[in-house]
PDB file of N, CA and C in Angstrom:
ATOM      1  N   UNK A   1       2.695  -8.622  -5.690  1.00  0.00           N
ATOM      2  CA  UNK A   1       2.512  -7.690  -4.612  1.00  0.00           C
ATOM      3  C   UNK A   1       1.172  -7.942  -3.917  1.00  0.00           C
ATOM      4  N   UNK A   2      -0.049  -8.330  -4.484  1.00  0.00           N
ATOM      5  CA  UNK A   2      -1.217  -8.730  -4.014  1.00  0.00           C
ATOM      6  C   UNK A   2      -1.267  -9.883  -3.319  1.00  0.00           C
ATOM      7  N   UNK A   3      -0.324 -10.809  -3.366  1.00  0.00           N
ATOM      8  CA  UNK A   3      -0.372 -12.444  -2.376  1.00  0.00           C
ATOM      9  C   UNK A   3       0.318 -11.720  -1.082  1.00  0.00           C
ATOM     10  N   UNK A   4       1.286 -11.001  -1.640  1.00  0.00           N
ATOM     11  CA  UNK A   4       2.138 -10.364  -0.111  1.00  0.00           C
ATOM     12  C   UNK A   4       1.605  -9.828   0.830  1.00  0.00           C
ATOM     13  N   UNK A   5       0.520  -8.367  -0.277  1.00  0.00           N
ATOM     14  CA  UNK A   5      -0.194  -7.668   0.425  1.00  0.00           C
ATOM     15  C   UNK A   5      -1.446  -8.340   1.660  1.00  0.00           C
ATOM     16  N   UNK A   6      -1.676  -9.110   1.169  1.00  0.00           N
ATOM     17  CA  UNK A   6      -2.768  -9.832   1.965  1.00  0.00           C
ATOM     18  C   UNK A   6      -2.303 -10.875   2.865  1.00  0.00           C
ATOM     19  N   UNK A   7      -1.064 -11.119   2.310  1.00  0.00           N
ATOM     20  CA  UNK A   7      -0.428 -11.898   3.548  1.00  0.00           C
ATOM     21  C   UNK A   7      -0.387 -10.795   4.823  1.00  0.00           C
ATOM     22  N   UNK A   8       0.380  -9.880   4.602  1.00  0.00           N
ATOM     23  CA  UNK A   8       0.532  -8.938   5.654  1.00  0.00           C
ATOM     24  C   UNK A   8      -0.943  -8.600   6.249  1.00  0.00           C
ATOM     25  N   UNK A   9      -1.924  -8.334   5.187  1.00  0.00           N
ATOM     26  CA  UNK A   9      -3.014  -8.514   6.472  1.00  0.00           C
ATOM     27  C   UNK A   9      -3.390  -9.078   7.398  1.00  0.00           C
ATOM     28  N   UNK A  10      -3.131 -10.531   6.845  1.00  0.00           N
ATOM     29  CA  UNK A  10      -4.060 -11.176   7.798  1.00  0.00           C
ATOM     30  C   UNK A  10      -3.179 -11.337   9.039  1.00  0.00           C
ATOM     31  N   UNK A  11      -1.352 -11.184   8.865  1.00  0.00           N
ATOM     32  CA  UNK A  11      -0.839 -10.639  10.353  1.00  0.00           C
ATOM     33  C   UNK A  11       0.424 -11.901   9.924  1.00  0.00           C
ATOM     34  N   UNK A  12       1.043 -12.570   8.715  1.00  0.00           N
ATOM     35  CA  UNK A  12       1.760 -13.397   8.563  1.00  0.00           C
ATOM     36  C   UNK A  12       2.771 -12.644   7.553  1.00  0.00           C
ATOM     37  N   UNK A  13       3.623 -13.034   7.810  1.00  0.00           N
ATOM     38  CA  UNK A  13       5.134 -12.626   7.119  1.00  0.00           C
ATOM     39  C   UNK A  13       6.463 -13.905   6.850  1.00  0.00           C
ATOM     40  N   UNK A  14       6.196 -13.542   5.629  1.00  0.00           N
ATOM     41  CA  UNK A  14       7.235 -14.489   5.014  1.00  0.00           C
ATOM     42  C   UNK A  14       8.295 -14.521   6.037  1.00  0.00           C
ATOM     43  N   UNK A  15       9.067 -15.945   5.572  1.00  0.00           N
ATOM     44  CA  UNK A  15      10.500 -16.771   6.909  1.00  0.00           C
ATOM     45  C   UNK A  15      11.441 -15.264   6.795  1.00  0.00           C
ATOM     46  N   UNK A  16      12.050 -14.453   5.250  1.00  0.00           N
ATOM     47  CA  UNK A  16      13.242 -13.586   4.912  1.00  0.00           C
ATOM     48  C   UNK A  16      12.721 -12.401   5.978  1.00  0.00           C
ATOM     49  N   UNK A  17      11.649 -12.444   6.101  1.00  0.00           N
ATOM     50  CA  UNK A  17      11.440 -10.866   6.865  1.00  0.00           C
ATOM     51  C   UNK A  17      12.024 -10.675   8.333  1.00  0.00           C
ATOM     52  N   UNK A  18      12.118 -10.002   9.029  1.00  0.00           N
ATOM     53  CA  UNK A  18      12.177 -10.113  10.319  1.00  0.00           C
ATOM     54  C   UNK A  18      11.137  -9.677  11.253  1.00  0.00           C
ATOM     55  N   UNK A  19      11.312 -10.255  11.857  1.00  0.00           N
ATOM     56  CA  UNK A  19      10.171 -10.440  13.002  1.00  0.00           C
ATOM     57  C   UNK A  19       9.458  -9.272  13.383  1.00  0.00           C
ATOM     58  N   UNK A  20       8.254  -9.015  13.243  1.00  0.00           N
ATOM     59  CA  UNK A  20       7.559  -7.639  13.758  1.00  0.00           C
ATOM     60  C   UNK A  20       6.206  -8.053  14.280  1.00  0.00           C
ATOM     61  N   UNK A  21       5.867  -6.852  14.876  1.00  0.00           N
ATOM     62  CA  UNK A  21       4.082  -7.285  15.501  1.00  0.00           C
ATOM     63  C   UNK A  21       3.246  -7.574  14.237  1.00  0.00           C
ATOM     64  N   UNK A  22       2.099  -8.013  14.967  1.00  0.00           N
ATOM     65  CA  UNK A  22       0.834  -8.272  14.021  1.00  0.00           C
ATOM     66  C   UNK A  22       0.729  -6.894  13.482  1.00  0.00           C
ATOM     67  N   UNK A  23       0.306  -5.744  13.930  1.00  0.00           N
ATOM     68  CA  UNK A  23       0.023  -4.146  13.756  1.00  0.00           C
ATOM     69  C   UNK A  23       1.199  -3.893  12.954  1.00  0.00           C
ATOM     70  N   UNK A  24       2.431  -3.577  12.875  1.00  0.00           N
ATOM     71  CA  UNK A  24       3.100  -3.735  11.459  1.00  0.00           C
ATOM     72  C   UNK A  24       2.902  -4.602  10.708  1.00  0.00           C
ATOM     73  N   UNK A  25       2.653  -5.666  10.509  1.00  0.00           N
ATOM     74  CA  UNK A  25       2.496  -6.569   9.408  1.00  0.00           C
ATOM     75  C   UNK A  25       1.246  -6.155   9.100  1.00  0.00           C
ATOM     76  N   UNK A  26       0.361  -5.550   9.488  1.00  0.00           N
ATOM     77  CA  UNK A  26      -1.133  -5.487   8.610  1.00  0.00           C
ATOM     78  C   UNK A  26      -1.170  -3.890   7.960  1.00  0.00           C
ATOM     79  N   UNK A  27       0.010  -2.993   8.660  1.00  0.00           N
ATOM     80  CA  UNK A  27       0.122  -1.833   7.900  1.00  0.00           C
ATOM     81  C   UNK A  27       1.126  -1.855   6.732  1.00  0.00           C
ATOM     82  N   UNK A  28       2.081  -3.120   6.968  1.00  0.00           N
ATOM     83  CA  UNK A  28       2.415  -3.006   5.469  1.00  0.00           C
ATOM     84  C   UNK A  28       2.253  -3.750   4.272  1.00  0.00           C
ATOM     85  N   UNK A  29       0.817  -4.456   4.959  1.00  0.00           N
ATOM     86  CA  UNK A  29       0.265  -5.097   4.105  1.00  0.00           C
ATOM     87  C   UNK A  29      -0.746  -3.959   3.164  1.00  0.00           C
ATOM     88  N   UNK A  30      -1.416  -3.158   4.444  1.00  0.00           N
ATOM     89  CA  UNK A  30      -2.129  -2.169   3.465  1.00  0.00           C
ATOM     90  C   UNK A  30      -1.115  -1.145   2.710  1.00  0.00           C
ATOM     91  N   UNK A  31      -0.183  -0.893   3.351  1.00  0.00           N
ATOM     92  CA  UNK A  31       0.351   0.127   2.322  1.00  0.00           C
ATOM     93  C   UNK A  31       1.120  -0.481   1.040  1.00  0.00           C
ATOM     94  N   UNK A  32       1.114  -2.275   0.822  1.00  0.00           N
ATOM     95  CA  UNK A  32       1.189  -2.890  -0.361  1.00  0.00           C
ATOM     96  C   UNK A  32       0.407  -2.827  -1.343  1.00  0.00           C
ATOM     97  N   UNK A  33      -0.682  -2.982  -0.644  1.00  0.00           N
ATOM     98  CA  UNK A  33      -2.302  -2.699  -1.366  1.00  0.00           C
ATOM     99  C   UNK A  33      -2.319  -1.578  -2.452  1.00  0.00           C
ATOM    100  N   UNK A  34      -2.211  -0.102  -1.076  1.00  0.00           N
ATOM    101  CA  UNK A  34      -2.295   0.828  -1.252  1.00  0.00           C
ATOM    102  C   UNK A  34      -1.540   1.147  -2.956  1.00  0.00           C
ATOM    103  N   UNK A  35      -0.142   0.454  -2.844  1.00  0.00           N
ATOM    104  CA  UNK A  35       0.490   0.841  -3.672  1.00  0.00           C
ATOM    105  C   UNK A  35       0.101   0.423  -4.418  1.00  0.00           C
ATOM    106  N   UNK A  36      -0.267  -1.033  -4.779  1.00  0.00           N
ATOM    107  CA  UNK A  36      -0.794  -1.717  -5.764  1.00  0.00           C
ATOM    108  C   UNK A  36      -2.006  -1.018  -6.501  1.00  0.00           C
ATOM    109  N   UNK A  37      -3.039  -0.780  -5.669  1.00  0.00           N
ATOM    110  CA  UNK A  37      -3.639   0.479  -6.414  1.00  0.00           C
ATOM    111  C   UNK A  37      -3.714   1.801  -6.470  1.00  0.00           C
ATOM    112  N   UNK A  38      -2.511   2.204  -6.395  1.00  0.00           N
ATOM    113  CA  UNK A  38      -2.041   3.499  -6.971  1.00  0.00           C
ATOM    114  C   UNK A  38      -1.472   3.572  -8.324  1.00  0.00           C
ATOM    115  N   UNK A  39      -0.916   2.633  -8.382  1.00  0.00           N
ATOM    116  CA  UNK A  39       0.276   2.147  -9.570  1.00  0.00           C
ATOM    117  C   UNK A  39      -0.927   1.712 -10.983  1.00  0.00           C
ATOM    118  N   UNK A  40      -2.380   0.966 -10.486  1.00  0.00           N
ATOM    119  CA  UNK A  40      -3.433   0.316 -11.293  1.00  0.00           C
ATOM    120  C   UNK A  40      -4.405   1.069 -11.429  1.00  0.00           C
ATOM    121  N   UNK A  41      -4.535   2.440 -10.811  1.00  0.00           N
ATOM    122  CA  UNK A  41      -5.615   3.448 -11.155  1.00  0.00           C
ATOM    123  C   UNK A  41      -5.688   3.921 -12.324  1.00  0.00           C
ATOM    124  N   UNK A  42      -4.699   4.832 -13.093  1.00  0.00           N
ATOM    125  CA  UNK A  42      -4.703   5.384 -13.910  1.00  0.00           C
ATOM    126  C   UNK A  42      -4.851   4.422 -15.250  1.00  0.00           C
ATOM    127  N   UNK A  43      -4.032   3.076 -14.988  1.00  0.00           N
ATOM    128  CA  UNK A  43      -3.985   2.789 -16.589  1.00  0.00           C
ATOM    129  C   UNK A  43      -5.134   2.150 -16.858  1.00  0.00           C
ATOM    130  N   UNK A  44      -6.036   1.598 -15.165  1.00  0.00           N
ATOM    131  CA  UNK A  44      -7.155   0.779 -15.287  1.00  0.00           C
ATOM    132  C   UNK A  44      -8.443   1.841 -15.871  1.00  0.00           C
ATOM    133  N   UNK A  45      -8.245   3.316 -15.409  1.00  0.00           N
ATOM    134  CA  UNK A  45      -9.493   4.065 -16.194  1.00  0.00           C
ATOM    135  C   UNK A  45      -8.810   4.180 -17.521  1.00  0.00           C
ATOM    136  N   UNK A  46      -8.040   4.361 -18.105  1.00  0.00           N
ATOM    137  CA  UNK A  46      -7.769   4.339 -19.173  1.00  0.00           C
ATOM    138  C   UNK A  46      -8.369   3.183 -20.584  1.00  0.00           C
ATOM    139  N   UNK A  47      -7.820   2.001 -19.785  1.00  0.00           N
ATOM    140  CA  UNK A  47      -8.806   0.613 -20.611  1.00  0.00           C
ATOM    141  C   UNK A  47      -9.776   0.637 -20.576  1.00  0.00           C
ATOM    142  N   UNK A  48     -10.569   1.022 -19.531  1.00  0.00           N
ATOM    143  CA  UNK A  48     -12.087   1.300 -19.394  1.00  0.00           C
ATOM    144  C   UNK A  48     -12.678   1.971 -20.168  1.00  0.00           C
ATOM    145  N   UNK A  49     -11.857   3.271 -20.874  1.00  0.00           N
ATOM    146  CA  UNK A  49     -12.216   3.970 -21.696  1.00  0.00           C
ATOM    147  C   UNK A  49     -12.966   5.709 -21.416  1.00  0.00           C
ATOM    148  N   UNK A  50     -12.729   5.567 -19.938  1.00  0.00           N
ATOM    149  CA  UNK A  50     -13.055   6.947 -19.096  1.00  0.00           C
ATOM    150  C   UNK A  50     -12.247   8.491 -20.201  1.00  0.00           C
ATOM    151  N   UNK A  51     -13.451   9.146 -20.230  1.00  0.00           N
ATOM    152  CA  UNK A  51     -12.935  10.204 -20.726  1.00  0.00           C
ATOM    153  C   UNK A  51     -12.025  11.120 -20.176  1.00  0.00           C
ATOM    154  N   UNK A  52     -10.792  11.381 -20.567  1.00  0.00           N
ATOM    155  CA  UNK A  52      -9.984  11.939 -19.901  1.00  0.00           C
ATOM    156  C   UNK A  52     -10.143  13.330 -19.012  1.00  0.00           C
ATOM    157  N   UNK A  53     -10.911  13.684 -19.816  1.00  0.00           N
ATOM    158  CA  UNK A  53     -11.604  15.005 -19.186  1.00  0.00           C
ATOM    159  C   UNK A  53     -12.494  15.183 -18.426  1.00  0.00           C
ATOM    160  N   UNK A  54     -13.244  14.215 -17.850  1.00  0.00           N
ATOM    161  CA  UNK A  54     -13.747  13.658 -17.090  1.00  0.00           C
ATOM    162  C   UNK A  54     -13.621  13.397 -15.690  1.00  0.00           C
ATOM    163  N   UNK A  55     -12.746  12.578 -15.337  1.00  0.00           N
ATOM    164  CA  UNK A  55     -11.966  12.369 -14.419  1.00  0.00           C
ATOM    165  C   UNK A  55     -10.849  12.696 -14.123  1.00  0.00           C
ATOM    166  N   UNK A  56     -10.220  13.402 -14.609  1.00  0.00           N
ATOM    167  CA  UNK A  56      -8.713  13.419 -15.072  1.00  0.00           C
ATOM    168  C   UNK A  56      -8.042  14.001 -13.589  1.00  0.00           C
ATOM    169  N   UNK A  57      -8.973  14.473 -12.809  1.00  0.00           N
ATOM    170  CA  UNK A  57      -8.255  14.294 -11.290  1.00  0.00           C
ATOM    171  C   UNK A  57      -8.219  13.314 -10.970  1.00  0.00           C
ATOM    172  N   UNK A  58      -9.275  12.294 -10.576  1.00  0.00           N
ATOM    173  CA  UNK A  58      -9.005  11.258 -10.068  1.00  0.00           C
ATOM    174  C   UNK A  58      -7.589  10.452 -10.860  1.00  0.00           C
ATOM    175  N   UNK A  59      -7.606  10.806 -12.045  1.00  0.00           N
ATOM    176  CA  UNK A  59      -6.066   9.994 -12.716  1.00  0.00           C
ATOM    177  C   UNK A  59      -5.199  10.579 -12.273  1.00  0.00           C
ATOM    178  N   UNK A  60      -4.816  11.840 -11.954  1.00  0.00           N
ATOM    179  CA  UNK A  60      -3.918  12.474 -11.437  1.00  0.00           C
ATOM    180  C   UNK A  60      -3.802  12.279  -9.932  1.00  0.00           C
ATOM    181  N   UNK A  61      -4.369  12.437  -9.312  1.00  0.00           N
ATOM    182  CA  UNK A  61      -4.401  12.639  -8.203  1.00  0.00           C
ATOM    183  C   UNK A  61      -4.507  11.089  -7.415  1.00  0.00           C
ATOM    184  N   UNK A  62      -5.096   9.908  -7.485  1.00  0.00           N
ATOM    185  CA  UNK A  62      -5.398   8.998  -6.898  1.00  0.00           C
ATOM    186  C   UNK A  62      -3.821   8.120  -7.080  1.00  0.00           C
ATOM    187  N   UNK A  63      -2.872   8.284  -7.828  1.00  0.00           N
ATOM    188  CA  UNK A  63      -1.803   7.476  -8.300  1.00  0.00           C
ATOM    189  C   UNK A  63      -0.994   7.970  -7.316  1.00  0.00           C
ATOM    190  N   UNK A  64      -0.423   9.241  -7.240  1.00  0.00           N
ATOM    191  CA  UNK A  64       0.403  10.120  -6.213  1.00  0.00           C
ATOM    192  C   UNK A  64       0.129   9.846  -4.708  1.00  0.00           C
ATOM    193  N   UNK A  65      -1.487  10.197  -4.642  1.00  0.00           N
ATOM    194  CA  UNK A  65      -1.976  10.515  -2.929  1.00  0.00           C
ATOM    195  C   UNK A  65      -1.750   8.803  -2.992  1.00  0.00           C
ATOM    196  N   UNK A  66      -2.002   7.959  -3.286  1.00  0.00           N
ATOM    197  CA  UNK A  66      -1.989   6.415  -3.219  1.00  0.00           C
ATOM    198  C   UNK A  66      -0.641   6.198  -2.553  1.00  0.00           C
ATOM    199  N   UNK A  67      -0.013   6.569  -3.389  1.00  0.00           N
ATOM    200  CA  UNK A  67       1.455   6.021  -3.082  1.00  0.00           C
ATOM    201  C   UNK A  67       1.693   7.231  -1.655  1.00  0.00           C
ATOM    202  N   UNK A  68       1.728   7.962  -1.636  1.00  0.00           N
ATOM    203  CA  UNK A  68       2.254   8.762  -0.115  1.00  0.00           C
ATOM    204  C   UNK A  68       1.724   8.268   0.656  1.00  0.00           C
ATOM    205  N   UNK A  69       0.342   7.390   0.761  1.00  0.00           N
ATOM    206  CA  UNK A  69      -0.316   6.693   1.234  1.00  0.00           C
ATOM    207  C   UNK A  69       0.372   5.765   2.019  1.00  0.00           C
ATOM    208  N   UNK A  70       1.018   5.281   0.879  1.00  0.00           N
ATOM    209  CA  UNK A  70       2.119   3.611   1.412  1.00  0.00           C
ATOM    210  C   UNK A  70       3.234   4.358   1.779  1.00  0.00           C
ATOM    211  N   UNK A  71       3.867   4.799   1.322  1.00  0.00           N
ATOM    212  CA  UNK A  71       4.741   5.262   1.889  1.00  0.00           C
ATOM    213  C   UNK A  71       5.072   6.119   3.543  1.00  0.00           C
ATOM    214  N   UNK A  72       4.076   6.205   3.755  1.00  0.00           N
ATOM    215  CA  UNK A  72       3.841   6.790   5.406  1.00  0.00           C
ATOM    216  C   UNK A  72       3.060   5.851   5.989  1.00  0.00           C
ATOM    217  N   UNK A  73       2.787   4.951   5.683  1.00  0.00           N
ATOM    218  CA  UNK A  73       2.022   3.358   6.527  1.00  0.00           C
ATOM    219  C   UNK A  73       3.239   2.360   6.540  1.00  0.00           C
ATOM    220  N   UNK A  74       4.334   2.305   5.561  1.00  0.00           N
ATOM    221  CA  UNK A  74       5.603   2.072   5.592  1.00  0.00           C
ATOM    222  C   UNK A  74       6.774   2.386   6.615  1.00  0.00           C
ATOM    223  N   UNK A  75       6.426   3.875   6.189  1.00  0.00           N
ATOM    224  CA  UNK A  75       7.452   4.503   7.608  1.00  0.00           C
ATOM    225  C   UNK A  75       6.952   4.173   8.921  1.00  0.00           C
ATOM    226  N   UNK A  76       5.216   4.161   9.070  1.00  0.00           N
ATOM    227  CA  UNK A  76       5.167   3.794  10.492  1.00  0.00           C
ATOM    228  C   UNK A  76       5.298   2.478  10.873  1.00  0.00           C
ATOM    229  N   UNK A  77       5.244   1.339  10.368  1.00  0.00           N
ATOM    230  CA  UNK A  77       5.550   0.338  10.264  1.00  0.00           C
ATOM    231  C   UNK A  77       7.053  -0.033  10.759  1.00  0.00           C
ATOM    232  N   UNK A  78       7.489   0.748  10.161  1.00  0.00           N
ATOM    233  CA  UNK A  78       8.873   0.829  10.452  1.00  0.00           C
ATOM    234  C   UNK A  78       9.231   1.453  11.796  1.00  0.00           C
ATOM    235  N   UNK A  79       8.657   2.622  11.937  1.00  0.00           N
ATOM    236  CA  UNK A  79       9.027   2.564  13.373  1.00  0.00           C
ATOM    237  C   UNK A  79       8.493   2.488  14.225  1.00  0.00           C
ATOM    238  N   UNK A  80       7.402   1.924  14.133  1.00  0.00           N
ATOM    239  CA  UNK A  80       6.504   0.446  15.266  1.00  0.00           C
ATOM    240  C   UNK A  80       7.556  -0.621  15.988  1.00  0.00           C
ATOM    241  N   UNK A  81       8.319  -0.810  14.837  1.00  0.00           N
ATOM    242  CA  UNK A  81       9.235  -1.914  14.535  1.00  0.00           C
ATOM    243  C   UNK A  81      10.177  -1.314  15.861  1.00  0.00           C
ATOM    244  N   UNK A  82      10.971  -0.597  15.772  1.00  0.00           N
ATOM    245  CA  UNK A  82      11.961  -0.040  15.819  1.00  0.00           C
ATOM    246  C   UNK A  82      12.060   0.395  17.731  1.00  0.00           C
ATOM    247  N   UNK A  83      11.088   0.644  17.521  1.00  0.00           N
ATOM    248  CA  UNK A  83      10.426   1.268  19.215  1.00  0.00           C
ATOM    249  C   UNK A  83      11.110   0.378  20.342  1.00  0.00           C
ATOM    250  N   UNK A  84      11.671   0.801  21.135  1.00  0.00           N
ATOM    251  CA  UNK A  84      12.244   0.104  22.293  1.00  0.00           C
ATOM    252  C   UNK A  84      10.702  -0.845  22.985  1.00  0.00           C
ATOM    253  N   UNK A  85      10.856  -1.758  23.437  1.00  0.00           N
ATOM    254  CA  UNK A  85       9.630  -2.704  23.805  1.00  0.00           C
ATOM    255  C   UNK A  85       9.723  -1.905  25.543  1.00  0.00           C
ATOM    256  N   UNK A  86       8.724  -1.643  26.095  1.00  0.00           N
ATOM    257  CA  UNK A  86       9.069  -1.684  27.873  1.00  0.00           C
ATOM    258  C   UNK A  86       7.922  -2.291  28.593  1.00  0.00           C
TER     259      UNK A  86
END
């Protein structure tokens, strides 16, 4: 997800995709990101050894808001896409 994600930044998209602007391809590159560290927050303070009680919002909270994150940089992406051109 991280080679993808950064592909989409820099404004390039794999041959399978279909064709979209630079400005979608770099929002769903970040909301790859995004996801990528949403999904790597929690278990990464965990190995670290962060006291649970401690932070334990940021574990809660940074995994969820992360992902709604991508998921609405997704949707707009999508209908960037979608938009009649004039």
């Amino acid at each position: 997800m991280v080679p993808l994600g950064i592909a989409y930044l820099r404004g390039w998209a794999p041959r399978w995709t279909p064709g979209s602007t630079r400005r979608a391809a770099r929002a769903r590159g970040a909301a790859a990101l995004a996801l990528y560290a949403g999904a790597m927050t929690p278990a990464v303070l965990g190995l670290a050894g962060v006291p649970a009680d401690r932070l334990l919002p940021l574990r809660i909270v940074a995994g969820p808001c992360l992902t709604l994150v991508a998921i609405g940089l997704t949707l707009w992406a999508y209908a960037v896409d979608r938009r009649p051109a004039t």
